[in-house]
N, C-alpha and C. Protein backbone atom coordinates (compact mmCIF):
# COMPACT_ATOMS: atom_id res chain seq x y z
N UNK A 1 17.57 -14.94 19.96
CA UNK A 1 16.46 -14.75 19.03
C UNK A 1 17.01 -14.20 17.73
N UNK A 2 15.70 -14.63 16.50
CA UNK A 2 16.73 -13.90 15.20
C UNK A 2 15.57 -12.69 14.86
N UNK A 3 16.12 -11.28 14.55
CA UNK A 3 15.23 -10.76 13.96
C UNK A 3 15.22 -11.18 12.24
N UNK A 4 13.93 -11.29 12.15
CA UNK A 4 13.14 -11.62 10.73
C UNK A 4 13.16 -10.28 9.85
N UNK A 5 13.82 -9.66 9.41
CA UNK A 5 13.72 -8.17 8.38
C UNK A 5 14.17 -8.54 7.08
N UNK A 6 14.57 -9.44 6.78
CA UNK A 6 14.47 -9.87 5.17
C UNK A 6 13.30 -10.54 4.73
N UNK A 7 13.50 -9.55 3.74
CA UNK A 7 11.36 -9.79 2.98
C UNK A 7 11.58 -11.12 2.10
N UNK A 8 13.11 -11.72 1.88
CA UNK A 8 12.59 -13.40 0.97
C UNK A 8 12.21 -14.62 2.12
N UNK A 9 13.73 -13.84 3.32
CA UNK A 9 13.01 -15.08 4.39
C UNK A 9 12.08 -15.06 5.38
N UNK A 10 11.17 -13.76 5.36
CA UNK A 10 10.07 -13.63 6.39
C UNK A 10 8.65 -14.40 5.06
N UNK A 11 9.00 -13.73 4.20
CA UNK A 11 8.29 -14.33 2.78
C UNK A 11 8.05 -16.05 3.08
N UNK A 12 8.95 -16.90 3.11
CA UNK A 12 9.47 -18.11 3.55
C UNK A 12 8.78 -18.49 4.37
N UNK A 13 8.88 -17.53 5.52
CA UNK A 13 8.44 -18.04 7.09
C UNK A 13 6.60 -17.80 6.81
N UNK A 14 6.71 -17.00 6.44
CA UNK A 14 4.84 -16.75 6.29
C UNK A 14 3.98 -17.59 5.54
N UNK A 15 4.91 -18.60 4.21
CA UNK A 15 4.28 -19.47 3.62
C UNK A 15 4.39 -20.46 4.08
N UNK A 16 4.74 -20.62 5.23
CA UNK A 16 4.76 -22.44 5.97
C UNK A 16 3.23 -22.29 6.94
N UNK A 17 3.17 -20.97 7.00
CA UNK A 17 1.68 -21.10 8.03
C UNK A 17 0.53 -19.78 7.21
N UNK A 18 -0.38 -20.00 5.93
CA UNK A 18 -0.93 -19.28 5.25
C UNK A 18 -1.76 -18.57 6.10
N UNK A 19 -2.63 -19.32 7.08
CA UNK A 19 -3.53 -18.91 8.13
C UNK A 19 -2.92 -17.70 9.07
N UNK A 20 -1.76 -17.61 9.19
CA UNK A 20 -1.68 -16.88 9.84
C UNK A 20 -0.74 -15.27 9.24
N UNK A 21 -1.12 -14.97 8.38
CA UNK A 21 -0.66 -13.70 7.66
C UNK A 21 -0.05 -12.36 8.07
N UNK A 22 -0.24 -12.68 9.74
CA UNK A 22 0.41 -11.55 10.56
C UNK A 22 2.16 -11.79 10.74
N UNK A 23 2.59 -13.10 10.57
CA UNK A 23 3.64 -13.74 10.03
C UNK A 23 4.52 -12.55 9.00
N UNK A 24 4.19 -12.18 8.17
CA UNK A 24 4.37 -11.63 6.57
C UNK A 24 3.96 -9.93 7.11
N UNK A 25 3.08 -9.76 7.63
CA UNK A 25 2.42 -8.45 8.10
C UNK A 25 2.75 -7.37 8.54
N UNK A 26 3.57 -7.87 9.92
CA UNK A 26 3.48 -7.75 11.24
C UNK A 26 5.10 -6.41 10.73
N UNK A 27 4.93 -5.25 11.77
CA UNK A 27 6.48 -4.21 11.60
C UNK A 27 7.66 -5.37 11.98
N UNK A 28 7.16 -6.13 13.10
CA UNK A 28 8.73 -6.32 13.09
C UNK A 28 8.27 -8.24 13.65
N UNK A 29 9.31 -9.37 13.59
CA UNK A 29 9.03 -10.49 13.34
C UNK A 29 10.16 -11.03 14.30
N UNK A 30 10.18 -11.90 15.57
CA UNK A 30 11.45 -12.57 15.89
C UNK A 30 10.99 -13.92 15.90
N UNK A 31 12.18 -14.51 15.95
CA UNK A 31 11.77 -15.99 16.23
C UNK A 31 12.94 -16.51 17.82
N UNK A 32 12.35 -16.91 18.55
CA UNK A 32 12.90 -17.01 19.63
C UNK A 32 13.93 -18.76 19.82
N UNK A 33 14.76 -19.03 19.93
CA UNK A 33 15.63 -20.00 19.78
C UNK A 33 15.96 -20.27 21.29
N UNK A 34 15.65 -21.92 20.92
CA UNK A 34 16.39 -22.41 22.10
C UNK A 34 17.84 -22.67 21.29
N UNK A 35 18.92 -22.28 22.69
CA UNK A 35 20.28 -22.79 21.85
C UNK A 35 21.46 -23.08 23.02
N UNK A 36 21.32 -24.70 22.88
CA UNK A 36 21.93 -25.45 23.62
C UNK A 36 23.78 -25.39 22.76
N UNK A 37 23.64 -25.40 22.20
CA UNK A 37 25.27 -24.80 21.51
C UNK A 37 26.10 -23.94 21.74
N UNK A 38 25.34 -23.09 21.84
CA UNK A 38 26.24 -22.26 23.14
C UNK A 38 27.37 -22.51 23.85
N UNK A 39 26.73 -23.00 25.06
CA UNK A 39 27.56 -23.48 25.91
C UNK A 39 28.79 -24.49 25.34
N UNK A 40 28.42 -25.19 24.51
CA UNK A 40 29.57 -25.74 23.87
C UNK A 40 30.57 -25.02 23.26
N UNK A 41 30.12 -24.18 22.54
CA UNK A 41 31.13 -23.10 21.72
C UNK A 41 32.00 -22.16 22.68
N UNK A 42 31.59 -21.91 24.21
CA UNK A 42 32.30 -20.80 24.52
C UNK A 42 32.74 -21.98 25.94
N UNK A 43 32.82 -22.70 25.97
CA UNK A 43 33.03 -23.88 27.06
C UNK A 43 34.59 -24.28 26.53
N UNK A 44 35.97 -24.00 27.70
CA UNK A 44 37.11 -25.02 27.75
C UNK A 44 37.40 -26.34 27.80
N UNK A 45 36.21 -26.68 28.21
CA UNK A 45 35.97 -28.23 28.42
C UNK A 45 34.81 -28.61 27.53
N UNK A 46 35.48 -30.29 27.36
CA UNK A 46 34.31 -30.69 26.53
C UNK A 46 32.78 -31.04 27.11
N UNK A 47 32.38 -30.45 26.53
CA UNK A 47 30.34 -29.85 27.53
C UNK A 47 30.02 -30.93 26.04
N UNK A 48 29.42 -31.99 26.43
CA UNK A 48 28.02 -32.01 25.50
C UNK A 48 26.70 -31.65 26.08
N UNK A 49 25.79 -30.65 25.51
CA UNK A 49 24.98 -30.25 26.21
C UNK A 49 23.39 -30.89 25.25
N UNK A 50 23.80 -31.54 24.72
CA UNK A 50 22.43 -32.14 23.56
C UNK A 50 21.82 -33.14 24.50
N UNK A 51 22.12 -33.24 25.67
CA UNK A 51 21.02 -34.05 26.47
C UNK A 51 19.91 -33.12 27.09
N UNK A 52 18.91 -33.94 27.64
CA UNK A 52 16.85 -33.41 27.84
C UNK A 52 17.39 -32.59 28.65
N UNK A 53 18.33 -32.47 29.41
CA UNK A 53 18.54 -31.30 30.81
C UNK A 53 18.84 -30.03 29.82
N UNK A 54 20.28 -30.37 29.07
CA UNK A 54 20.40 -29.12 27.79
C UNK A 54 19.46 -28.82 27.15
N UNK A 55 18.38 -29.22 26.45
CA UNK A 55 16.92 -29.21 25.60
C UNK A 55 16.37 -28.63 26.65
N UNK A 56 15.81 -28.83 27.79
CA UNK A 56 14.85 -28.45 28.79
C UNK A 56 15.25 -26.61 29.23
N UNK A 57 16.91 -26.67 29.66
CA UNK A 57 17.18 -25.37 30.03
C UNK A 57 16.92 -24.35 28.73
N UNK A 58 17.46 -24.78 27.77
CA UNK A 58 17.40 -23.90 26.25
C UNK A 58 16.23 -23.44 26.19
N UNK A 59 15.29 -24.32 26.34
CA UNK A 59 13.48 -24.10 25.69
C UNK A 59 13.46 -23.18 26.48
N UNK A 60 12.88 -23.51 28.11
CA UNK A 60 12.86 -22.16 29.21
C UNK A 60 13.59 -21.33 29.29
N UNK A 61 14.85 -21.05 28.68
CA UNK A 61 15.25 -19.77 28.80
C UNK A 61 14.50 -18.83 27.30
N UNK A 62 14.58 -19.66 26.66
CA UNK A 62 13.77 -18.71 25.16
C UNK A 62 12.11 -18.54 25.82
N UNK A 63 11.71 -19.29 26.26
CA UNK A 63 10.06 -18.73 26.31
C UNK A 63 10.39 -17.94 27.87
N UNK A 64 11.30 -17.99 28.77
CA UNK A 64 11.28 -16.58 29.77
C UNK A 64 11.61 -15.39 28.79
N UNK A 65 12.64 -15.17 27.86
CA UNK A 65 12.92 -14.27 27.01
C UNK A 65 11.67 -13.46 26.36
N UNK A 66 10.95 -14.82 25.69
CA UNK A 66 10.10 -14.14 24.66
C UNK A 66 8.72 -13.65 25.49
N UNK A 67 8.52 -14.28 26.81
CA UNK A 67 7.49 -13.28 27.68
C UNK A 67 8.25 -12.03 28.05
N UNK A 68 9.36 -11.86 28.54
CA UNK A 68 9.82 -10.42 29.08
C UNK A 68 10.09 -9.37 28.01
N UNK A 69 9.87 -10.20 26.56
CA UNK A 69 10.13 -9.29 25.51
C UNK A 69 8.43 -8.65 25.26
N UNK A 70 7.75 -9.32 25.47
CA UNK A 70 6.00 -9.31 24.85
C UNK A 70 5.85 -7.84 26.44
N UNK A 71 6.17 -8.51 27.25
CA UNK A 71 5.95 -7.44 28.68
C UNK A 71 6.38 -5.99 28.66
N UNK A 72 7.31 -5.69 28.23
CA UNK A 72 7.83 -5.04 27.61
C UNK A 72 7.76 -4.36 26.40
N UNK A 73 7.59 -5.01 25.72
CA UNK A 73 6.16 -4.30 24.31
C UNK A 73 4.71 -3.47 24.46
N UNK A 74 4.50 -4.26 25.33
CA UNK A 74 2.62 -4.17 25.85
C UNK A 74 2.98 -2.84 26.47
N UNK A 75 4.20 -2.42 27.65
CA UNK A 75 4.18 -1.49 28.23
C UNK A 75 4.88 -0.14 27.13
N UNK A 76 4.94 -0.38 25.61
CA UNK A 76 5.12 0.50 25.26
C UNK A 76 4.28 0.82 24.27
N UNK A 77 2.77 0.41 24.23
CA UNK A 77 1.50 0.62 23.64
C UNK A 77 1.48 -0.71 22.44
N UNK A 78 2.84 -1.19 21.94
CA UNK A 78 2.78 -2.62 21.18
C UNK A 78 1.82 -3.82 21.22
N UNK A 79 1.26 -4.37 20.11
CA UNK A 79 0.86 -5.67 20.33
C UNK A 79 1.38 -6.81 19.86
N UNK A 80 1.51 -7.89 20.44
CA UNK A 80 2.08 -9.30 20.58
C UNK A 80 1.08 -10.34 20.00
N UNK A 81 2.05 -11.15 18.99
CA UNK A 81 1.14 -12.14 18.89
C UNK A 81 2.75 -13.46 18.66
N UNK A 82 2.61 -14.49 20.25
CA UNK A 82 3.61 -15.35 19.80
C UNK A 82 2.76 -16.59 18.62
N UNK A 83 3.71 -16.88 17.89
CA UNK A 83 2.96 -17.85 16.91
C UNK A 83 4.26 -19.96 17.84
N UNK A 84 3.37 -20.73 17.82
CA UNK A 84 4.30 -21.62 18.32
C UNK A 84 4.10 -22.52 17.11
N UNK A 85 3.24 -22.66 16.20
CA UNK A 85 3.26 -23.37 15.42
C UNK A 85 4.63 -23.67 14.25
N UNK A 86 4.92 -22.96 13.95
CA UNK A 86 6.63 -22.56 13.31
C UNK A 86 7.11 -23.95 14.01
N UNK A 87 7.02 -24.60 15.35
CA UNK A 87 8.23 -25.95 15.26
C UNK A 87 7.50 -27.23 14.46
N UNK A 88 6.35 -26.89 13.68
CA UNK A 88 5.56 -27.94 12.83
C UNK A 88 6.57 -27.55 11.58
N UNK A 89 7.03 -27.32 11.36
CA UNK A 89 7.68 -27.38 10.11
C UNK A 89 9.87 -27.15 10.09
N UNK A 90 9.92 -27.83 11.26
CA UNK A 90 11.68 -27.44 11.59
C UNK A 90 12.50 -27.85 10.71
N UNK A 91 12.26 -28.74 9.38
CA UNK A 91 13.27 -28.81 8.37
C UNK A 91 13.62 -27.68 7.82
N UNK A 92 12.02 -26.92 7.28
CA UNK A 92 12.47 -25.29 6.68
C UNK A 92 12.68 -24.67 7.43
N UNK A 93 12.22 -24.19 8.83
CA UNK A 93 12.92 -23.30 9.41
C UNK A 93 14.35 -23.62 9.77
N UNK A 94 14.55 -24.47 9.79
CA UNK A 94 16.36 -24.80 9.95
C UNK A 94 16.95 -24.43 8.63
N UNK A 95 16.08 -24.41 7.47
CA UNK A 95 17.18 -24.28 6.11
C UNK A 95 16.89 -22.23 5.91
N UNK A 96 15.82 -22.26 6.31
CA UNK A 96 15.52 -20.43 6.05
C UNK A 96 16.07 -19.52 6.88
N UNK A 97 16.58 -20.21 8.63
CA UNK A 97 17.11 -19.25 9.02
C UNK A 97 18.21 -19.94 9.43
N UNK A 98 18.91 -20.80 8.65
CA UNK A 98 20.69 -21.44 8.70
C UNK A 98 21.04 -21.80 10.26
N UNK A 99 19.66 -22.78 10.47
CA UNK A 99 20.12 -23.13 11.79
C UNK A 99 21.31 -24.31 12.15
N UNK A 100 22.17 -24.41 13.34
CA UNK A 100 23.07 -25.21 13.19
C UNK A 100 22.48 -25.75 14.16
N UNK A 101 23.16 -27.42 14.21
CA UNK A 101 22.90 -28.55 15.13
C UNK A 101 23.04 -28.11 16.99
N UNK A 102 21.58 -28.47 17.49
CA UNK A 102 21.43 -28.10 18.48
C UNK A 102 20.69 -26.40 18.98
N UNK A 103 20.05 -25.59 18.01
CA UNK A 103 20.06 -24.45 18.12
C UNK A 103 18.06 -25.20 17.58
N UNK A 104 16.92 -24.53 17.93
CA UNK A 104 16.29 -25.21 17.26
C UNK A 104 14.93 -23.56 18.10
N UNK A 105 13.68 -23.23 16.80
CA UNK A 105 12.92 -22.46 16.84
C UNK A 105 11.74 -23.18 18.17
N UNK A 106 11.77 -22.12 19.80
CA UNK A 106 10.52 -22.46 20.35
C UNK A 106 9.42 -21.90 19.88
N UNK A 107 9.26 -20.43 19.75
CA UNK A 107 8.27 -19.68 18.96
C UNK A 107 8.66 -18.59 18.45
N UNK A 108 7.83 -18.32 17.15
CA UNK A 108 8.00 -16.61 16.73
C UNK A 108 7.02 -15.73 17.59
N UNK A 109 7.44 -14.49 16.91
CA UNK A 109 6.56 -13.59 17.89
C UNK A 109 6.16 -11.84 17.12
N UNK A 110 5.55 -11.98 16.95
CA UNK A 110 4.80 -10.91 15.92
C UNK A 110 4.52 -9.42 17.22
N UNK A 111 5.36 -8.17 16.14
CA UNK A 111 5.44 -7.24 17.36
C UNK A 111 4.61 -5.72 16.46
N UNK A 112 4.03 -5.11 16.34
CA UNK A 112 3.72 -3.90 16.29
C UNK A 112 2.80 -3.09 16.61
N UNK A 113 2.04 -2.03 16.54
CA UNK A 113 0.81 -1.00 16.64
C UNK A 113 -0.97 -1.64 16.55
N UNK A 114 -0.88 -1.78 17.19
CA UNK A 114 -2.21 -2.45 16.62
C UNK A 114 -3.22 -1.43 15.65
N UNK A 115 -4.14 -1.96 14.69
CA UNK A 115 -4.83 -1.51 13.87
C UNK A 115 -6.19 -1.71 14.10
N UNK A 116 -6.39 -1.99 15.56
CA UNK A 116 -7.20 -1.57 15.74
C UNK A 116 -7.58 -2.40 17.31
N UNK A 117 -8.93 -1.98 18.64
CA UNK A 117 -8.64 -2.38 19.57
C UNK A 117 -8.87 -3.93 19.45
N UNK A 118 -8.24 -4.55 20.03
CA UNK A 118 -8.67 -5.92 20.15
C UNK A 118 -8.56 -6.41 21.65
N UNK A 119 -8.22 -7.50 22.24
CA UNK A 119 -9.05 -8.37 23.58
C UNK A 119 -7.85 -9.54 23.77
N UNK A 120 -8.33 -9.70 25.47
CA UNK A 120 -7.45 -10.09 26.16
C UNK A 120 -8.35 -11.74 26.30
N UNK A 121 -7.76 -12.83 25.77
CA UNK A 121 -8.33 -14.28 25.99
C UNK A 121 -7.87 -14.21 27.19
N UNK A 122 -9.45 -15.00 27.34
CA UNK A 122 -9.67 -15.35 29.31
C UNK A 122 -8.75 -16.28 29.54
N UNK A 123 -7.96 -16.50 30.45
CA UNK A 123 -7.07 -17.37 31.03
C UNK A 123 -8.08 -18.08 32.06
N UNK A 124 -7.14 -19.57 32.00
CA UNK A 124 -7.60 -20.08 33.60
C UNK A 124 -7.72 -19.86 34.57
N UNK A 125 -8.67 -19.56 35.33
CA UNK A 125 -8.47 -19.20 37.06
C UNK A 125 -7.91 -20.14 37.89
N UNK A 126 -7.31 -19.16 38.86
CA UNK A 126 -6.74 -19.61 39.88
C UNK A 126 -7.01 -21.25 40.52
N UNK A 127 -8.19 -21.42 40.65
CA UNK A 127 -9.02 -22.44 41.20
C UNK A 127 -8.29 -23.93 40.20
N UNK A 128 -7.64 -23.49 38.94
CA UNK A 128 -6.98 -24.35 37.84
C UNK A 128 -5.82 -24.56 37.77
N UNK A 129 -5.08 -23.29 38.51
CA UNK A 129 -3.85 -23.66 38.13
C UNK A 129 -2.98 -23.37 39.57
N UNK A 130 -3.58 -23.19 40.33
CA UNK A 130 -2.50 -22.72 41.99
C UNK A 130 -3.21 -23.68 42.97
N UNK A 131 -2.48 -24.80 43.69
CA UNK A 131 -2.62 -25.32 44.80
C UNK A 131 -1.86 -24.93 46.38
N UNK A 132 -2.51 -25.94 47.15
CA UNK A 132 -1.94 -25.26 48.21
C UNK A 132 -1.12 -26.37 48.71
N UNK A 133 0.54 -26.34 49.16
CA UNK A 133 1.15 -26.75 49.60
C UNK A 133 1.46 -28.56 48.99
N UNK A 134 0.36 -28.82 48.15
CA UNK A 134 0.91 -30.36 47.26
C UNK A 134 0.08 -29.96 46.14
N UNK A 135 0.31 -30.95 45.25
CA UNK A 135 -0.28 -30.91 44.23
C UNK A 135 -1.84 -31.72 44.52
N UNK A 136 -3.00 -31.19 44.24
CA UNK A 136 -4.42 -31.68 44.51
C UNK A 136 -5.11 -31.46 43.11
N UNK A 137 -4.91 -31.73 42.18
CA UNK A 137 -6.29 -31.54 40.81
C UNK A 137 -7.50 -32.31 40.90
N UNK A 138 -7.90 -32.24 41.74
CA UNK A 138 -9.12 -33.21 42.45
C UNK A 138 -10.64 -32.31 41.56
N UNK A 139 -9.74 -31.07 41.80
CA UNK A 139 -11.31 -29.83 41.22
C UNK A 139 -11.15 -29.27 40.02
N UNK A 140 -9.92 -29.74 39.10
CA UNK A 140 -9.93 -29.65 37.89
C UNK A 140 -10.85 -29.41 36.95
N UNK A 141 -11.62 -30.45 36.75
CA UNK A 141 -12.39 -30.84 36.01
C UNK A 141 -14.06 -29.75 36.25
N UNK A 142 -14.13 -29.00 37.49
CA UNK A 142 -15.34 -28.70 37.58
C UNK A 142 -14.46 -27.17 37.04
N UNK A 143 -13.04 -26.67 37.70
CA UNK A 143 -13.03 -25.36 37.02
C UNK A 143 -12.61 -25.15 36.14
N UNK A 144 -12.25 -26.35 35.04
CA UNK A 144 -12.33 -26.56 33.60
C UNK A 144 -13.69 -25.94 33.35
N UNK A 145 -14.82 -27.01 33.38
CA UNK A 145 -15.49 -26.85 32.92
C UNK A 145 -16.27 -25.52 33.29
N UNK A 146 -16.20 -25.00 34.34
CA UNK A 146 -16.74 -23.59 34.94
C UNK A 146 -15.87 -22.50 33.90
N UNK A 147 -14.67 -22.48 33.48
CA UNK A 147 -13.78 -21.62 32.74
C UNK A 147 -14.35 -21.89 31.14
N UNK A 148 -14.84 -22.89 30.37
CA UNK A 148 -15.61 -23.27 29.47
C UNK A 148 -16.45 -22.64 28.98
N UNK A 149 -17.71 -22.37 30.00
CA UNK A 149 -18.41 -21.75 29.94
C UNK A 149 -18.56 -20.12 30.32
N UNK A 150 -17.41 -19.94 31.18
CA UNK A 150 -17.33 -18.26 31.09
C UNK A 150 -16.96 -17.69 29.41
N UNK A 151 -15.42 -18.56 29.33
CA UNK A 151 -15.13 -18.09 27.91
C UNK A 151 -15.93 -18.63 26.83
N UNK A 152 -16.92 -19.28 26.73
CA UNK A 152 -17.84 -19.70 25.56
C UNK A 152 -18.98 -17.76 25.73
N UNK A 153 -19.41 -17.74 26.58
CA UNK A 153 -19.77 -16.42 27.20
C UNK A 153 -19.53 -14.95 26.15
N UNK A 154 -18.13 -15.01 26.36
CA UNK A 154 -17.35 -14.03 26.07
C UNK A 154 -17.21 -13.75 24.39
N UNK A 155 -16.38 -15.27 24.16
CA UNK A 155 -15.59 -15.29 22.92
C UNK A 155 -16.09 -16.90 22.28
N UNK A 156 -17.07 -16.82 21.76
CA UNK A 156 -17.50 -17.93 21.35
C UNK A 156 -16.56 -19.41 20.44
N UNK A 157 -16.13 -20.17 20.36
CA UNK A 157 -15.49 -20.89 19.14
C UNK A 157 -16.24 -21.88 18.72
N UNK A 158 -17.43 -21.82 18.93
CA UNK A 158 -18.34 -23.06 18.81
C UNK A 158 -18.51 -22.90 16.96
N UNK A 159 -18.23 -22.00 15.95
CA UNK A 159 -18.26 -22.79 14.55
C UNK A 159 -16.94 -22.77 14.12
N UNK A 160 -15.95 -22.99 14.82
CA UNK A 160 -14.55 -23.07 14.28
C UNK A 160 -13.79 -24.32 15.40
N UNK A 161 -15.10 -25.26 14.92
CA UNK A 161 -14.62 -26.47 15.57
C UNK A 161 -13.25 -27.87 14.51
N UNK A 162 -12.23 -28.13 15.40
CA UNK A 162 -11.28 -28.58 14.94
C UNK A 162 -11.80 -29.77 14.56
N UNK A 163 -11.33 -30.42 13.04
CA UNK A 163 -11.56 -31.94 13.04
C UNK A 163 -13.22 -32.45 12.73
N UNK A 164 -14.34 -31.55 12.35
CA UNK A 164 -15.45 -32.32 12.34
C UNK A 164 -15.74 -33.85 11.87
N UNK A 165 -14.96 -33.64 10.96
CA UNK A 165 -15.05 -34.93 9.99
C UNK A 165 -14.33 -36.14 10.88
N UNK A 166 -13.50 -35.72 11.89
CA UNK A 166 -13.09 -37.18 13.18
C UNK A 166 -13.91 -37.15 14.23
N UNK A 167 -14.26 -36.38 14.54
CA UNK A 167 -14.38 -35.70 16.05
C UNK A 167 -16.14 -35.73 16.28
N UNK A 168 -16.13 -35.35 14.97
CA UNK A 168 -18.27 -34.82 15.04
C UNK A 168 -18.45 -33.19 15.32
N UNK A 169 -19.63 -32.85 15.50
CA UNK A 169 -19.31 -31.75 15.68
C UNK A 169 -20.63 -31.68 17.27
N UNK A 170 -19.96 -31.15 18.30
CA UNK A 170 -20.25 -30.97 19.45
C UNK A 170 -21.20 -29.90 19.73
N UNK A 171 -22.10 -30.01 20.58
CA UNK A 171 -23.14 -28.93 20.77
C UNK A 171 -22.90 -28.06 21.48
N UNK A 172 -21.65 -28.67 22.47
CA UNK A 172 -20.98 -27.40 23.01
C UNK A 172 -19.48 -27.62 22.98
N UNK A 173 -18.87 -26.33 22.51
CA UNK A 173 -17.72 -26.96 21.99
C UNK A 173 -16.44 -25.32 22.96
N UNK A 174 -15.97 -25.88 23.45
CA UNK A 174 -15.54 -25.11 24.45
C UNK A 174 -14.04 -25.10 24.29
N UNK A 175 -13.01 -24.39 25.02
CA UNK A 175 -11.56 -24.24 25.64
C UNK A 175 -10.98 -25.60 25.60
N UNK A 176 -11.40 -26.62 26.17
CA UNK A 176 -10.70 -27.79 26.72
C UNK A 176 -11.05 -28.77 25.65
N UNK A 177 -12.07 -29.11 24.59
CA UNK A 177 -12.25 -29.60 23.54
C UNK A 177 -11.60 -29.26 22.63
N UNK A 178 -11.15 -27.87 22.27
CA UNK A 178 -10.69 -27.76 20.96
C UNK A 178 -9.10 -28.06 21.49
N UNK A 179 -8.07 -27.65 23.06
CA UNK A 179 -7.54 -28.39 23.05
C UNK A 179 -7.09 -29.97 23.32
N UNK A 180 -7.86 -30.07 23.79
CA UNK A 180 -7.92 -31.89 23.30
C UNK A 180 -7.99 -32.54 21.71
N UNK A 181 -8.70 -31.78 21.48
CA UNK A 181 -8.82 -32.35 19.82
C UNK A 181 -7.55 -31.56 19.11
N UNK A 182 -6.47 -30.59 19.59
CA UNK A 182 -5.75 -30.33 19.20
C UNK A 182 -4.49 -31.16 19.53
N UNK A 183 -4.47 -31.99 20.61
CA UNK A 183 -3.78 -32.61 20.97
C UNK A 183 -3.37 -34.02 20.29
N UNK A 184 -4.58 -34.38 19.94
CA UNK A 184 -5.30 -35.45 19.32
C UNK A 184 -5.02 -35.28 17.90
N UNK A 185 -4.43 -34.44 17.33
CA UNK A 185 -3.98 -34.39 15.84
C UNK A 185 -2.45 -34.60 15.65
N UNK A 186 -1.85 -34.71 14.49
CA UNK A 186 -1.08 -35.36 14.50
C UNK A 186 0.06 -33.97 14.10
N UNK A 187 -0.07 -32.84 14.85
CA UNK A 187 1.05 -31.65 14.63
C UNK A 187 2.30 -32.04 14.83
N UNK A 188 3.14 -31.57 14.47
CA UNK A 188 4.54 -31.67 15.15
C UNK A 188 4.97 -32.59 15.57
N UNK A 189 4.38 -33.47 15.44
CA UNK A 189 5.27 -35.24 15.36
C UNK A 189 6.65 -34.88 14.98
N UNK A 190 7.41 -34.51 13.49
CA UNK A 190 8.53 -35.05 13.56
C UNK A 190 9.44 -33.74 14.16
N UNK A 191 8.92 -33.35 15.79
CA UNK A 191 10.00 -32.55 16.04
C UNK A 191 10.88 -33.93 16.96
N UNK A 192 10.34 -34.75 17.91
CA UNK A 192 11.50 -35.16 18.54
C UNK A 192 12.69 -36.11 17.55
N UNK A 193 11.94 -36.31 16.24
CA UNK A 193 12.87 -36.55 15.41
C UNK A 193 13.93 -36.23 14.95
N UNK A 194 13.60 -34.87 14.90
CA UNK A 194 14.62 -33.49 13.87
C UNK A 194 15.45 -33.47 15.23
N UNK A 195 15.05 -33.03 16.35
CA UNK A 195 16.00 -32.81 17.67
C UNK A 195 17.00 -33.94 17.50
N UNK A 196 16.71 -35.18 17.80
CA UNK A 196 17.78 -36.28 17.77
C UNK A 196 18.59 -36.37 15.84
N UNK A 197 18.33 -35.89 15.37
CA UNK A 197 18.55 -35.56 14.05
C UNK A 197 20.15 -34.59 14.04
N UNK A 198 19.73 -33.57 15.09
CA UNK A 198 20.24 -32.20 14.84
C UNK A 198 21.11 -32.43 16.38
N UNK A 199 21.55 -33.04 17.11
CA UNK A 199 22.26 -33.37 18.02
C UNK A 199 21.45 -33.63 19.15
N UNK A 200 20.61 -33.65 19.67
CA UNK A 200 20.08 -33.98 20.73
C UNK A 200 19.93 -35.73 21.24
N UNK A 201 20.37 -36.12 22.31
CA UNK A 201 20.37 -37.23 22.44
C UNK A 201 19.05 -37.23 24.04
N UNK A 202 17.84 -37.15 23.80
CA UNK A 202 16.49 -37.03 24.82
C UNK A 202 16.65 -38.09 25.63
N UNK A 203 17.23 -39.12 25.62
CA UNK A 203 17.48 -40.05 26.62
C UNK A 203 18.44 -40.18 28.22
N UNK A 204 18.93 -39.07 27.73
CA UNK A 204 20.36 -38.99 28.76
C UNK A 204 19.68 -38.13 29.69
């Protein structure tokens, strides 16, 4: 991970995503790196590691990192906010924080005191995400929609609906709509580009 403490290139990093100002804000700023280069650099033998198995291990070891770092925060009164949007823009973050081929941003992660109390987004229940002994999503769809309506309940998003002008605007507009319609936009397209760009060969 890199810590972010220079105010031209956290400056940098905060103007690629305006919306989110805790970017620029925040005491302290990392950005968590997958980095398949590594192993090449400290390897006797020639390792190419820019294939999907190298990409795949890199990513999961940075997002196990950047949860045991957030876990670890929380237990010292800290608040966390990872930002993942940062790989929508990997040309500048490769030129702002001098990334080299094969080293590439999974998420930042915004760390300090909070200013005041704030709330824990409802996660999926169990009933969504743990099966028994195979995989069965047969009941998906009802504890989707049962989780929908708890968190519509709670934490409303029904006027900060994504896309009206494609999409329409929905009378009930829930968890699984706004990500679908987030899915459905055209974010971060040119990352598998930049990857095969920057050494990655996703085919192997």
């Amino acid at each position: 991970m890199i810590r972010v403490d220079d105010r031209v290139r956290r400056d940098k990093l905060a103007a690629l995503l305006p919306d989110m100002p805790q970017i620029a804000l925040a005491p302290l700023f990392f950005v968590f790196l997958g980095d398949a280069r590594r192993l090449e650099r400290i390897s006797k033998h020639p390792v190419n590691n820019g294939s999907l198995e190298g990409f795949f291990n890199a990513t999961v070891d940075a997002a196990m990192a950047m949860q045991t770092c957030i876990l670890a925060a929380e237990t010292l009164g800290l608040g966390a906010c990872p930002i993942s949007h940062l790989r929508y823009y990997m040309e500048a973050m490769s030129e702002i924080l001098t990334l080299p081929d094969k080293v590439f941003p999974v998420a930042g992660l915004c760390l300090g005191y909070p200013a005041q109390q704030g709330f824990i987004s409802m996660r999926l229940g169990l009933d969504a995400n743990v099966y028994q002994d195979r995989y069965d999503d047969s009941g998906v769809t009802t504890a989707v929609d049962a989780y929908d309506r708890r968190r519509d309940a709670r934490h409303s998003i029904k006027d900060r609906q994504k896309s009206p002008e494609i999409f329409g605007t929905a009378e009930f507009y829930g968890w699984s709509e706004d990500k679908a319609r987030q899915a459905m936009s055209p974010e971060g397209t040119g990352f598998a580009a930049w990857l095969r760009a920057h050494g990655f060969d996703l085919s192997k």
